[in-house]
Structure formats: C-alpha cells, structure tokens
C-alpha atoms as a PDB file:
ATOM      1  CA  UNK A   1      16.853  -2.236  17.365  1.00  0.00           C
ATOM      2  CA  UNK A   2      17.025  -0.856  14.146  1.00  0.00           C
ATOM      3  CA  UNK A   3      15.636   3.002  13.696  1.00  0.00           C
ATOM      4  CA  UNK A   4      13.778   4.215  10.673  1.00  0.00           C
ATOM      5  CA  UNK A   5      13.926   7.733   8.844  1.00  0.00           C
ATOM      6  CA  UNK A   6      11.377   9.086   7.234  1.00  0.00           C
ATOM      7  CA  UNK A   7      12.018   9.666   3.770  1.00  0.00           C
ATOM      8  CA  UNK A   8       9.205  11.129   0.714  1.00  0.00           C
ATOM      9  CA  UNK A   9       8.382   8.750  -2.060  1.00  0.00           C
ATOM     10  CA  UNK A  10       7.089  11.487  -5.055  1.00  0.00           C
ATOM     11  CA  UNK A  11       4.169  10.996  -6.728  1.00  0.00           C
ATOM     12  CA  UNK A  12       2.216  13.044  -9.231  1.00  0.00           C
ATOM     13  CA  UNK A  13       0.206  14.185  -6.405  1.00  0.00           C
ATOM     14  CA  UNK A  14       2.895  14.557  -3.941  1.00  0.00           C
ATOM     15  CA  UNK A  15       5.596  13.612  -1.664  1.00  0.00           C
ATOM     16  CA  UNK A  16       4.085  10.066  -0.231  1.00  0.00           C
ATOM     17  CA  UNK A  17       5.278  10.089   3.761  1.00  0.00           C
ATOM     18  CA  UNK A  18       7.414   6.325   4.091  1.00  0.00           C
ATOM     19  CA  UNK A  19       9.852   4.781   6.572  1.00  0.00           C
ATOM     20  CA  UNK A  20      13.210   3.241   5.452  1.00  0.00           C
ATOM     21  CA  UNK A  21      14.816   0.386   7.996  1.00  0.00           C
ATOM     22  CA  UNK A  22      17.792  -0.551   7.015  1.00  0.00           C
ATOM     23  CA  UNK A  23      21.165   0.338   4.789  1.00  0.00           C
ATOM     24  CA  UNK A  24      20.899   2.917   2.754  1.00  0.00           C
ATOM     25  CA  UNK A  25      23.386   3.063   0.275  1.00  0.00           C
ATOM     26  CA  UNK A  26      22.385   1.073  -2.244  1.00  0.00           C
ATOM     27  CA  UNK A  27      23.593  -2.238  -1.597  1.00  0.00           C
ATOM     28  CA  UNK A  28      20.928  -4.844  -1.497  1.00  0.00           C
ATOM     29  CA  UNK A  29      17.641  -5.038  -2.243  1.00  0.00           C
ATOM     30  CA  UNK A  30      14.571  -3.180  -1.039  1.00  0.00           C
ATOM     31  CA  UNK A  31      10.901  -4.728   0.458  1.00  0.00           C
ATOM     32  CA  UNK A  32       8.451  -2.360  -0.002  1.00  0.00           C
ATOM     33  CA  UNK A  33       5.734  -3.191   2.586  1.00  0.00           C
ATOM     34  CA  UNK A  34       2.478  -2.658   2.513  1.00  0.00           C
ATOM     35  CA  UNK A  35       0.765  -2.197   5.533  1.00  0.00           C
ATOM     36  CA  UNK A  36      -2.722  -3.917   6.905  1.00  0.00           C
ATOM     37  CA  UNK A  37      -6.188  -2.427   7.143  1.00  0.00           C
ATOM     38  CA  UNK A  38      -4.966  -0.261  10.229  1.00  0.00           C
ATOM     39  CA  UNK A  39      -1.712   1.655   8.631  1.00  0.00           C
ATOM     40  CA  UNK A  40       1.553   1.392   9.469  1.00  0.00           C
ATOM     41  CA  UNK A  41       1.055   0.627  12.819  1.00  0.00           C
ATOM     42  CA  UNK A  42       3.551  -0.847  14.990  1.00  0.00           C
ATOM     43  CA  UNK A  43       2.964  -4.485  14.235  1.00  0.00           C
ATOM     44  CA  UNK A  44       4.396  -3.481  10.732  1.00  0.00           C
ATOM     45  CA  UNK A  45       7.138  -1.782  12.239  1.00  0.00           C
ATOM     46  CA  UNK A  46       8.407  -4.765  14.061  1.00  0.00           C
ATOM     47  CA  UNK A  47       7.711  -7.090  10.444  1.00  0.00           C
ATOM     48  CA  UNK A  48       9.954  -4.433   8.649  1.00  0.00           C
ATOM     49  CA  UNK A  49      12.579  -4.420  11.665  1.00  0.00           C
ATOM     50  CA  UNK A  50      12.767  -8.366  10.992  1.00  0.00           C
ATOM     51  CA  UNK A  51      13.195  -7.927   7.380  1.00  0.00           C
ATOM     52  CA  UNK A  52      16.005  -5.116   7.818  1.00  0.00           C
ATOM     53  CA  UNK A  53      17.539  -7.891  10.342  1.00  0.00           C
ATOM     54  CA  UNK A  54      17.470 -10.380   7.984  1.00  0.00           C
ATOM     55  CA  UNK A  55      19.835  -7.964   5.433  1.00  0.00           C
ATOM     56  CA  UNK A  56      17.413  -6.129   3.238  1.00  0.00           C
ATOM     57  CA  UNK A  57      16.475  -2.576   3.180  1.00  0.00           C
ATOM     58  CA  UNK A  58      12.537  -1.578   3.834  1.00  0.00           C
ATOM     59  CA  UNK A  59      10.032   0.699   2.188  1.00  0.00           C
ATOM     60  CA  UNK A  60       7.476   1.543   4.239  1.00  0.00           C
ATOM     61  CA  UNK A  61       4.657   3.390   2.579  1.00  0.00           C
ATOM     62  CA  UNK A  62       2.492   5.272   4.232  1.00  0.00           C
ATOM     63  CA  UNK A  63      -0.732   4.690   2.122  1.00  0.00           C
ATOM     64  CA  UNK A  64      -3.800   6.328   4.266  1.00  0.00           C
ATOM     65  CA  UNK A  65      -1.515   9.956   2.878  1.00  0.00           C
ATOM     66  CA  UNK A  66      -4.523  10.922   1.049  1.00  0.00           C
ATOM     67  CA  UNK A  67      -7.129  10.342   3.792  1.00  0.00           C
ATOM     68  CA  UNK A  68      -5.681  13.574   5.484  1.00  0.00           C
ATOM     69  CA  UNK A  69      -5.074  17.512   4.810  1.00  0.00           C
ATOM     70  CA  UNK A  70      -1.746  17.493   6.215  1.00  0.00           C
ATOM     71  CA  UNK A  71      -0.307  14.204   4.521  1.00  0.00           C
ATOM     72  CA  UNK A  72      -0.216  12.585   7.911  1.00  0.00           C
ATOM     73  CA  UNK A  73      -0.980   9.288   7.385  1.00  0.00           C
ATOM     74  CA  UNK A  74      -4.022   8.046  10.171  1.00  0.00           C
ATOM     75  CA  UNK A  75      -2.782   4.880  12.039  1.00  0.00           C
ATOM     76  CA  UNK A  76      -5.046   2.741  14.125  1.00  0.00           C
ATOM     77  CA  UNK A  77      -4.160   0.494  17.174  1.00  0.00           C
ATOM     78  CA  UNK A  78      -5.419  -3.018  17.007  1.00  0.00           C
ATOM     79  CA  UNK A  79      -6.397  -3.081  20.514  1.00  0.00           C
ATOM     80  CA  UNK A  80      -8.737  -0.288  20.212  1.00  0.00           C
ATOM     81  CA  UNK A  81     -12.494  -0.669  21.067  1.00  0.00           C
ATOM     82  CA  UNK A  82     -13.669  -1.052  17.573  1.00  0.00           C
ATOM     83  CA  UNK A  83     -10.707  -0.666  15.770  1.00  0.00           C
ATOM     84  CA  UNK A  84     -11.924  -3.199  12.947  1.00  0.00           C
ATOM     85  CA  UNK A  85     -15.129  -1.105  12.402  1.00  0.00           C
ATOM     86  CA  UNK A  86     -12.607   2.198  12.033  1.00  0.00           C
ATOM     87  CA  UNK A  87      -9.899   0.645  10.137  1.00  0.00           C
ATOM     88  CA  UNK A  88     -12.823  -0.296   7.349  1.00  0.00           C
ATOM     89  CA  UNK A  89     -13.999   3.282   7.335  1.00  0.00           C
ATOM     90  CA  UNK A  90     -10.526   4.441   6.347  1.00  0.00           C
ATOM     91  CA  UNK A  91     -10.135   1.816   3.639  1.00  0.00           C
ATOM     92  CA  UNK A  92     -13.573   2.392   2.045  1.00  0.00           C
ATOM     93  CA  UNK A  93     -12.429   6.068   1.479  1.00  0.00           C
ATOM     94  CA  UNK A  94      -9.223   5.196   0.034  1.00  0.00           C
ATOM     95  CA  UNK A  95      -9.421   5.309  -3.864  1.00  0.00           C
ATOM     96  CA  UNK A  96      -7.761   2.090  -4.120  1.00  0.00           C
ATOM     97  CA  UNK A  97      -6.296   2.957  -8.451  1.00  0.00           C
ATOM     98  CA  UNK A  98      -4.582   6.200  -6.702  1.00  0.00           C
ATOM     99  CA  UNK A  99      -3.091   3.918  -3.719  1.00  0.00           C
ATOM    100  CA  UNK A 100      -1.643   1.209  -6.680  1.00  0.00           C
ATOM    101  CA  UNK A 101      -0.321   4.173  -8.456  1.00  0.00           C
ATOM    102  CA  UNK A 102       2.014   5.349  -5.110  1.00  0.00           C
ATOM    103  CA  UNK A 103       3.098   1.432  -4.861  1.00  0.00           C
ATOM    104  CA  UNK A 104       4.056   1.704  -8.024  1.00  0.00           C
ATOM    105  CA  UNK A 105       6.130   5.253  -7.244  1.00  0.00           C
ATOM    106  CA  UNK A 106       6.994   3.564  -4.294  1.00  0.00           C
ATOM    107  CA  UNK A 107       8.602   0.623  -6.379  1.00  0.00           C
ATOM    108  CA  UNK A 108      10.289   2.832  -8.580  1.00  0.00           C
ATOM    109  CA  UNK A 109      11.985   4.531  -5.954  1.00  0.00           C
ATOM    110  CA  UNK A 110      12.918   1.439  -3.816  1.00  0.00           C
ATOM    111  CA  UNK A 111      14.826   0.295  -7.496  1.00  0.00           C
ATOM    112  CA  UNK A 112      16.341   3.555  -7.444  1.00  0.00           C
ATOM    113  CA  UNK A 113      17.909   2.899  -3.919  1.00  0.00           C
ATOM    114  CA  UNK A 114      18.402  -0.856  -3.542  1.00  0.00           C
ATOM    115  CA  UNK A 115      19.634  -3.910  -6.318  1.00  0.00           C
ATOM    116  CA  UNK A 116      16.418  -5.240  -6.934  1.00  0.00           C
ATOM    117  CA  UNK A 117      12.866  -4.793  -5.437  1.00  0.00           C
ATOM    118  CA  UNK A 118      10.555  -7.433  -3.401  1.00  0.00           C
ATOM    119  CA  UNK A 119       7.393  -6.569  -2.111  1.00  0.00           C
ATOM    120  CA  UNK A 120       5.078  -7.875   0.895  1.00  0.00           C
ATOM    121  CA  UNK A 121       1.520  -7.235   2.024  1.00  0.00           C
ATOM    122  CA  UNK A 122      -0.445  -7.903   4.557  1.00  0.00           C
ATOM    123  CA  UNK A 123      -4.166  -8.043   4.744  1.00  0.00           C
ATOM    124  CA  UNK A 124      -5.885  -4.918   2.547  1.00  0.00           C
ATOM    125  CA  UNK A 125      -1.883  -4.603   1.722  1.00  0.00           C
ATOM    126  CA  UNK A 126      -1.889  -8.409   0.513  1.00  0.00           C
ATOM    127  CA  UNK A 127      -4.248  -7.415  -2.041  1.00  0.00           C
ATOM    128  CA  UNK A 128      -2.678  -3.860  -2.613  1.00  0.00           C
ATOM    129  CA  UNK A 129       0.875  -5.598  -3.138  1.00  0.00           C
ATOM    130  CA  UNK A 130      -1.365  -7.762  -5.723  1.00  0.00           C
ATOM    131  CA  UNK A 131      -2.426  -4.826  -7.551  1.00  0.00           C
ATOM    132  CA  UNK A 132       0.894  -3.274  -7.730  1.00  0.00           C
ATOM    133  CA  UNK A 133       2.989  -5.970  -8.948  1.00  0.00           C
ATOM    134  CA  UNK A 134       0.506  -6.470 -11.860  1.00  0.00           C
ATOM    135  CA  UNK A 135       1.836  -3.178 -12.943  1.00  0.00           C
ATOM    136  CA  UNK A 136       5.348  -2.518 -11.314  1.00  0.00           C
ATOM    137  CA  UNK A 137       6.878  -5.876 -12.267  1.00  0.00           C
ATOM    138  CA  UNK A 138       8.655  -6.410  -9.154  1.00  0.00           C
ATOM    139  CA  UNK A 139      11.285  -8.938  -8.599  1.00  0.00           C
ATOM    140  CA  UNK A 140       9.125 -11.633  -5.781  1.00  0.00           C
ATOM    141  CA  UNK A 141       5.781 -10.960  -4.146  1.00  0.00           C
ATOM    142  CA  UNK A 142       4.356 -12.556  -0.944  1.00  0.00           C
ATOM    143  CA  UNK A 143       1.215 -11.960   0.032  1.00  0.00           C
ATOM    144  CA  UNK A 144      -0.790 -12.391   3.592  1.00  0.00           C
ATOM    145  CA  UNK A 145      -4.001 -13.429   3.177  1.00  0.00           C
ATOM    146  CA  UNK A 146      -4.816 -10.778   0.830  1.00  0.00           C
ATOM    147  CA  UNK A 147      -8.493  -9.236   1.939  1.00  0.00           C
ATOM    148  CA  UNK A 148      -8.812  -7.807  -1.808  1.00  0.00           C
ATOM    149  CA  UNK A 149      -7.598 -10.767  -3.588  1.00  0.00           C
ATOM    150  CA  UNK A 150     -11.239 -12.149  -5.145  1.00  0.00           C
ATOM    151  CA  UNK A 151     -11.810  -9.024  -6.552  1.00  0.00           C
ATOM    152  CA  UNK A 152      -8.083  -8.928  -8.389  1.00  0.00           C
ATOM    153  CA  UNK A 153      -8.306 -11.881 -10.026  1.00  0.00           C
ATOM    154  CA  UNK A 154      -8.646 -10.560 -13.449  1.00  0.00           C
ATOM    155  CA  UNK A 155      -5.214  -8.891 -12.710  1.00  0.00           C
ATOM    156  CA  UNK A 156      -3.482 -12.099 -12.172  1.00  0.00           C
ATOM    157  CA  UNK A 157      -2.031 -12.699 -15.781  1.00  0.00           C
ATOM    158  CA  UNK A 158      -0.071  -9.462 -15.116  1.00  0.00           C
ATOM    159  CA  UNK A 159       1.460 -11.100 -11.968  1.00  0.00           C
ATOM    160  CA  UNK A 160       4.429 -12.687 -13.697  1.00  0.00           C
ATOM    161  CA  UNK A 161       7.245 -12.354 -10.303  1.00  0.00           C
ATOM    162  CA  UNK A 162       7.594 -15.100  -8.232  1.00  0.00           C
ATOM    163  CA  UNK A 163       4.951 -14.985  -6.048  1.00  0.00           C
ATOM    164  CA  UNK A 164       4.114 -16.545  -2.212  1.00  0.00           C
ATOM    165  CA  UNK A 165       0.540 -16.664  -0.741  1.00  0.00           C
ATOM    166  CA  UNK A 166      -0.644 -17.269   2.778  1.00  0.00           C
ATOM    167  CA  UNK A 167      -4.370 -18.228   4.135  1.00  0.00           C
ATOM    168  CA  UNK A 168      -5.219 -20.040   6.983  1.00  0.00           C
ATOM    169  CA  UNK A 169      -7.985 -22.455   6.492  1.00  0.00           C
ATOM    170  CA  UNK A 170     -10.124 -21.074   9.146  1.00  0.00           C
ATOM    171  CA  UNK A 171     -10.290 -17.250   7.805  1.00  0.00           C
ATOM    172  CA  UNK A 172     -13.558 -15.709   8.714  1.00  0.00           C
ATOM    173  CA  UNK A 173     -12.958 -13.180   5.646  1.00  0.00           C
ATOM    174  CA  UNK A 174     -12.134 -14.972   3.002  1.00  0.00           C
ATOM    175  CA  UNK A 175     -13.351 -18.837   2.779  1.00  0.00           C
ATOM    176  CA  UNK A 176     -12.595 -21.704   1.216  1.00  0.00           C
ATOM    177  CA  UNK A 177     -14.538 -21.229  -1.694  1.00  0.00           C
ATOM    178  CA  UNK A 178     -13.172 -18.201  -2.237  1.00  0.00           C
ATOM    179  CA  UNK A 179      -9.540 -19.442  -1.584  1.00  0.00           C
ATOM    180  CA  UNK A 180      -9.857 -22.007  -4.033  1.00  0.00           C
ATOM    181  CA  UNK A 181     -11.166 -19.445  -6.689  1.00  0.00           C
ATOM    182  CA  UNK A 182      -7.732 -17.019  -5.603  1.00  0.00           C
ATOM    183  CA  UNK A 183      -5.370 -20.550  -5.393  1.00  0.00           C
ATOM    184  CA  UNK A 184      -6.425 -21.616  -8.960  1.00  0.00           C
ATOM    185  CA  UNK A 185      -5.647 -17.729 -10.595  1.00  0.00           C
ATOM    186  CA  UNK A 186      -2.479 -17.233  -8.962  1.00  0.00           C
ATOM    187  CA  UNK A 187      -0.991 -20.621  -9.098  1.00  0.00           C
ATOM    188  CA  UNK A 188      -1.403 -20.530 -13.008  1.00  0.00           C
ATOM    189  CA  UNK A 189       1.964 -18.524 -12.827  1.00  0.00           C
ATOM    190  CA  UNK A 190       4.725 -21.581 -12.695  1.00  0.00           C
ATOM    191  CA  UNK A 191       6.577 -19.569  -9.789  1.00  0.00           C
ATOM    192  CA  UNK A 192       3.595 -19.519  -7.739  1.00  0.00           C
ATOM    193  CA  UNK A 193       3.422 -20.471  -4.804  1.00  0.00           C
ATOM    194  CA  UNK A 194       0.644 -21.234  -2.261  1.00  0.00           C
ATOM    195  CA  UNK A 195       0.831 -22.490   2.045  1.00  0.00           C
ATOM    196  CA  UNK A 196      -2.583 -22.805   3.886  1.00  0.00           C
ATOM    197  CA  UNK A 197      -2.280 -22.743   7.358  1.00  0.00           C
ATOM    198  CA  UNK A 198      -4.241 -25.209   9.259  1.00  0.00           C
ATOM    199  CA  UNK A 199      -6.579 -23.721  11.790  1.00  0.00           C
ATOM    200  CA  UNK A 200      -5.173 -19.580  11.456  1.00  0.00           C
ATOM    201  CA  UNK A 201      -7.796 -17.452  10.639  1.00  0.00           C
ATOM    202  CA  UNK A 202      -7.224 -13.837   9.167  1.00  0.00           C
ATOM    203  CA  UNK A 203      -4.751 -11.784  10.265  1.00  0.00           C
ATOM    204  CA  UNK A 204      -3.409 -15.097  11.834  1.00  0.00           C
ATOM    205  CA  UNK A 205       1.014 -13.038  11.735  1.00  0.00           C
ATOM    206  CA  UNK A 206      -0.624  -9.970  13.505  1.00  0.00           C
ATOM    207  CA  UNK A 207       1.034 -10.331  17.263  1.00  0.00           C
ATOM    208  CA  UNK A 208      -1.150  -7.790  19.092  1.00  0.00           C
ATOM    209  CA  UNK A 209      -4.627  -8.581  17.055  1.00  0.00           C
ATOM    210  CA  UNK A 210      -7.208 -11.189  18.223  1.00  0.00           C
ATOM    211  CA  UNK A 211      -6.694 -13.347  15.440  1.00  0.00           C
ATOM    212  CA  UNK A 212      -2.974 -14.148  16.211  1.00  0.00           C
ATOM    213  CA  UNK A 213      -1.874 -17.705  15.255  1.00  0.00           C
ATOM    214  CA  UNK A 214       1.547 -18.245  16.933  1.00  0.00           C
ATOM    215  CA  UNK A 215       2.245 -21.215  14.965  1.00  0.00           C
ATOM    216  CA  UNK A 216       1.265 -20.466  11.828  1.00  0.00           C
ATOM    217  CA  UNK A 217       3.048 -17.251  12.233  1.00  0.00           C
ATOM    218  CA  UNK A 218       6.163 -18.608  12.640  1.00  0.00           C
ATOM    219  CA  UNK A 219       5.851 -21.440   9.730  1.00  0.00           C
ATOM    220  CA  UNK A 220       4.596 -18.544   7.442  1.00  0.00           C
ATOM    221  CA  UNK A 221       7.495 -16.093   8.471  1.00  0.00           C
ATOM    222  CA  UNK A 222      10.197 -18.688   7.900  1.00  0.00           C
ATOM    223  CA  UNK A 223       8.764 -19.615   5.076  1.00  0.00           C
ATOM    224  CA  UNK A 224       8.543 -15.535   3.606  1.00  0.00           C
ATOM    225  CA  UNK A 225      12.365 -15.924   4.450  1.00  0.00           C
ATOM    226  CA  UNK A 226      12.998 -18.728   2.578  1.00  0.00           C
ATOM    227  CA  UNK A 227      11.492 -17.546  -0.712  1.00  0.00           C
ATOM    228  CA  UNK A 228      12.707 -14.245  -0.340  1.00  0.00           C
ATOM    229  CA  UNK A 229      16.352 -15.301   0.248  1.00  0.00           C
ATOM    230  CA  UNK A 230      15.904 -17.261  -3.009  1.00  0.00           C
ATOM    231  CA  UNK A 231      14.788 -14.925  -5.289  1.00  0.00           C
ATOM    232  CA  UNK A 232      16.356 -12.024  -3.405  1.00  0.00           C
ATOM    233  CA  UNK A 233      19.406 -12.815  -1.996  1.00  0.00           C
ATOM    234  CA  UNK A 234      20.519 -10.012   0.581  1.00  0.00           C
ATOM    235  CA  UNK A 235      23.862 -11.347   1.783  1.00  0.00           C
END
C-alpha cells in the first residue's frame, strides 16, 4: 500500500495541512484531490492510493483547515449516525471564495512539484474542483457529481481544461433538470466531456456510503483513467 506524508501547502493565511501519495521528485504529474462533504476521510484515501497506483503523484488538501483553531482539519465517517446532517454543518461554515483560493495555492504548488497538474473532485469537492479550475487553469478536470455545480455555472466560460463530468440519473441532490442546466454550460467547452450513469444516485463511487453504485463506480473510475491518461500521461 502506498503511505502518504503530510506536507503544508502555504497560503496567505497559512500553511494548508495536505497528504502527498506517491513520487516525489518531480517526475510526473500531480492530482490534486478534493475531498467530499465529509473531509478527507478514508474513502479519499483509498481514491488517491489508486491514482498514485496508476503512476501519478497526489495532492490531498485538507480543506475543513479553517473550520478549526489548531489547523486540524475535522473529518467525518460516513457510517456515522447522522453523518450527512454533520458533514452539511461543516460545509455551510466553510467560506467557500477562501477554500477556491487554497485550491488554487494548492495547484500552484502541485506545478511546483510534478510536470503538469490534473485535478478531481468529488461531491462538495466536484464543485470546489469547478471553482478552482476557473481560476488555476489546470491541465484536465473531472468532476463527481459536483453538489455545487448549479450555482457555478456562471464560472463555466473560465473552465477552458479538458474537463470530465459524472451524474447518475437517479441523484436525489441534483436532478435532471438541474443536470441538463450543468450538461448544457459545461459541454459548451469542445473538450468537455459528460457520462450519466444509469440508475447511481449521489455519491454513487463512495464504497462505505449508502449511496454506493458498484457498477457505475467502476465504469466511472475506468473511465477517470482513461481521460486522465490522455491528457496526462504518467508513464
């Protein structure tokens, strides 16, 4: 299994607490990750283990920083008794501009350490990965079923990488109204591109999480492969 280290992305406020899978000296290129609703919890972990396996280093930022005195960024489990109802409480504190402007630090220091830069959300990170591309330029962007997404949309003329976007068609967050709205902004970029999953619902790649798709995980992971090895060749 690969380990991570902990490494500090600065900021203006601030060392940003992050986990780095992978090599480290420079070789290949860097996925920042940005982590669902619930942190970097371990289900992220294992995502940025398979992305370190597949050749590429990993940026794992640890966004909830600011929620705490010390820097140490909350996590919740999945399996918790209300662990939906909590994870929303820490998001609705989170000053969503401030958490763009560490993926963007973030960004900058994954091109200072890698030969180009991907990055990949999931959930409140689909959205957050959104929001930082449309000012960090990164080199490819996929995006889970980004929660934030209809509120972004205004953003997506600034979201010129090649992009990838996953929704199931049975999400109870974000419906097909809603999806179609998202489809039509993003897909307006050329490289865009767009895979609904039939019958996932949110969170549909989250192993441990009620919502878990098996399926549709795996078509959706092999397909985040696929365009990453593209447009980001790490071997």
């Amino acid at each position: 299994m690969i380990d991570s280290e902990r490494v500090e992305v600065p900021t203006p406020d601030g060392p940003m607490p992050a986990e780095w899978f992978g090599p480290t000296d420079g070789s290949v290129p860097v996925i920042v990750v940005c982590q669902e609703i619930f942190g970097v919890t371990d289900y992220i972990r294992r995502r940025c283990r398979d992305l370190a396996d597949a050749g590429y280093a990993v940026l794992a930022p640890h966004f909830y920083w600011r929620l705490s005195p010390t820097g140490d960024a909350p996590e919740i489990a999945e399996t918790d008794e209300n662990a939906l109802q909590q994870a929303m409480g820490l998001a609705q504190q989170l000053d969503f501009a401030a958490a763009t402007a560490d993926g963007v630090a973030a960004v900058a220091y994954a091109r200072e350490h890698g030969t180009a830069v991907g990055l990949v959300g999931f959930c409140f990170g689909g959205g957050l990965a959104f929001a930082i591309a449309a000012q960090a330029e990164p080199d490819a962007l996929v995006s889970y079923y980004g929660s934030g997404l209809p509120g972004l949309l205004e953003l997506a003329p600034r979201v010129t990488a090649p992009s990838l976007h996953h929704f199931g068609d049975a999400d109870s967050f974000i419906d097909a109204d809603a999806q179609a709205r998202v489809r039509d902004a993003v897909t307006a970029n050329t490289e865009a591109e767009w895979i609904t999953h039939p019958g996932a619902d949110h969170a549909f790649d989250n192993d441990v999480a009620p919502w878990h798709h098996p399926e549709a995980s795996a078509r959706a992971w092999q397909a985040t492969l696929r365009f990453l090895a593209d447009r980001l060749p790490a071997r």
